[in-house]
Protein backbone atom coordinates (compact mmCIF):
# COMPACT_ATOMS: atom_id res chain seq x y z
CA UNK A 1 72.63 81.66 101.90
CA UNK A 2 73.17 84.83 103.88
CA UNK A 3 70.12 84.17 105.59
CA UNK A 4 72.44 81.60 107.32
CA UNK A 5 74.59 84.53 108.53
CA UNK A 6 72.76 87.38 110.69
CA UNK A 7 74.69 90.89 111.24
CA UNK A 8 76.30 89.90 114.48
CA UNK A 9 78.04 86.78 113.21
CA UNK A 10 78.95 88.57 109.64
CA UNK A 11 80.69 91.37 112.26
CA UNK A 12 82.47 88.77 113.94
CA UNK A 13 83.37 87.15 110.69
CA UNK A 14 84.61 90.04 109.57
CA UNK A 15 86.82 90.97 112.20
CA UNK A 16 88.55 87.94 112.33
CA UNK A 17 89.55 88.11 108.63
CA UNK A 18 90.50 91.18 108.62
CA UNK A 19 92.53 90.32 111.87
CA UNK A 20 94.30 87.69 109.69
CA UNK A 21 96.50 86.93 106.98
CA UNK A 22 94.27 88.94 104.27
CA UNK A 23 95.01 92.07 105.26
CA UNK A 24 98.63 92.00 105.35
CA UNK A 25 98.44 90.21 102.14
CA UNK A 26 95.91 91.63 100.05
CA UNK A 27 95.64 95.14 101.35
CA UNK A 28 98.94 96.23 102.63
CA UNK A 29 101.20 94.27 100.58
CA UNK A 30 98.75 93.73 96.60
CA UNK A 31 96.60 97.09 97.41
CA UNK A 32 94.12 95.20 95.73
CA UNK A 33 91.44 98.08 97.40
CA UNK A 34 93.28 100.40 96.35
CA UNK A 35 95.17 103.41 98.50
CA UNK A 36 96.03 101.32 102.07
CA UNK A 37 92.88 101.29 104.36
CA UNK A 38 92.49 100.19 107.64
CA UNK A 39 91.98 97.36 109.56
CA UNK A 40 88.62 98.70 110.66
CA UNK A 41 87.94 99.03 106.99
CA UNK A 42 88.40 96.21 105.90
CA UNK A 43 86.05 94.40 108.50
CA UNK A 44 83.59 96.98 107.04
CA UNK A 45 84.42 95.76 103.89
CA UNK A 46 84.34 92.12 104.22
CA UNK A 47 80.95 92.55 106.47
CA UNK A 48 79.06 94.28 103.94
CA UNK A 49 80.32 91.61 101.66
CA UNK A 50 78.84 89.11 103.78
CA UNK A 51 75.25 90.92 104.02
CA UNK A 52 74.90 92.11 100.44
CA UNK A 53 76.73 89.70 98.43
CA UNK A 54 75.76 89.95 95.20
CA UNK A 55 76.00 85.48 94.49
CA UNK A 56 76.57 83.31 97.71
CA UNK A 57 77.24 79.46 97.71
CA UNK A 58 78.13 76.81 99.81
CA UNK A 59 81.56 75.31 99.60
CA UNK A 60 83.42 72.27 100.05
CA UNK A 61 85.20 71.80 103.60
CA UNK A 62 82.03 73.78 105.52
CA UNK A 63 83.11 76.63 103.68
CA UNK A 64 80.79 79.52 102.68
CA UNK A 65 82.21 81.80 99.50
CA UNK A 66 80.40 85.30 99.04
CA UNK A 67 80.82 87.78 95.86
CA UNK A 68 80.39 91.63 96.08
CA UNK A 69 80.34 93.57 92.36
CA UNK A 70 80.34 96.68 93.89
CA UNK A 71 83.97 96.38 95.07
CA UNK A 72 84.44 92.66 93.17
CA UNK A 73 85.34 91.33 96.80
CA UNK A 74 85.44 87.95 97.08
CA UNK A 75 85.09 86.43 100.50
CA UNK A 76 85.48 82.81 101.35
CA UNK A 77 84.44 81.62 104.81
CA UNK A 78 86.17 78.89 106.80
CA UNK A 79 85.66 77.88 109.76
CA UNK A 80 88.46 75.57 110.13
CA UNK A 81 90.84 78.24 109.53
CA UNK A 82 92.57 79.89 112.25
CA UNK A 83 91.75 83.48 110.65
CA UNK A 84 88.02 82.47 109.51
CA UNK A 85 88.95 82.61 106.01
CA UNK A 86 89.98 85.39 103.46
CA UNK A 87 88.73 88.05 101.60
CA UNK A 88 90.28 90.46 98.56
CA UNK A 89 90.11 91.20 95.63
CA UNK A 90 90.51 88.44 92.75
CA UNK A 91 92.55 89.10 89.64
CA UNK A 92 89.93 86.90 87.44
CA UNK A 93 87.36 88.76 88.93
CA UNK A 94 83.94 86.95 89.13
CA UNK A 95 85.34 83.94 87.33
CA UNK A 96 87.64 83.20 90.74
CA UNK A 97 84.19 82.94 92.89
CA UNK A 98 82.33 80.45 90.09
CA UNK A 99 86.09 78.22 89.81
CA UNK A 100 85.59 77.72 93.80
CA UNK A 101 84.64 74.25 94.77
């Protein structure tokens, strides 16, 4: 699946999460990563998420949903969402990602 998403796209991906409502949500308001990181950060975050996911999988609604253990990031994909999609850091862990449809 990320064969489907090359660097360039997974930076742009990232940027427009991260951009979004999931930062002011997850990391700024939950701290779900933790101390409060930037912006630029986060993109990181969410981009190496992307490229090394640990399980990827196609989604309902042309939506893509990505795992990463290391960090247990989960990053959904949408490209009918104003801000790309979302990304943090899900309090069921790994179950969250395989409950997606």
């Amino acid at each position: 699946m990320t064969g489907e998403i090359d660097q360039e796209e997974a930076e742009r991906i990232s940027r427009q999460i991260a951009n979004g409502h999931a930062f002011q949500k997850h990391v700024i308001r939950r701290l779900e990563l933790g101390n409060r990181i930037t912006r630029d950060q986060f993109a990181f975050l969410i981009e190496r998420a992307i490229l090394n996911c640990t399980e990827s999988r196609a989604l309902v609604r042309d939506r893509l949903a990505f795992w990463y253990q290391p960090d247990s990031l989960l990053v959904i994909v949408d490209p009918h969402h104003t801000d790309g999609g979302t990304a943090f850091v899900p309090a069921k862990g790994l179950g969250a990602y395989t409950g997606l449809l």
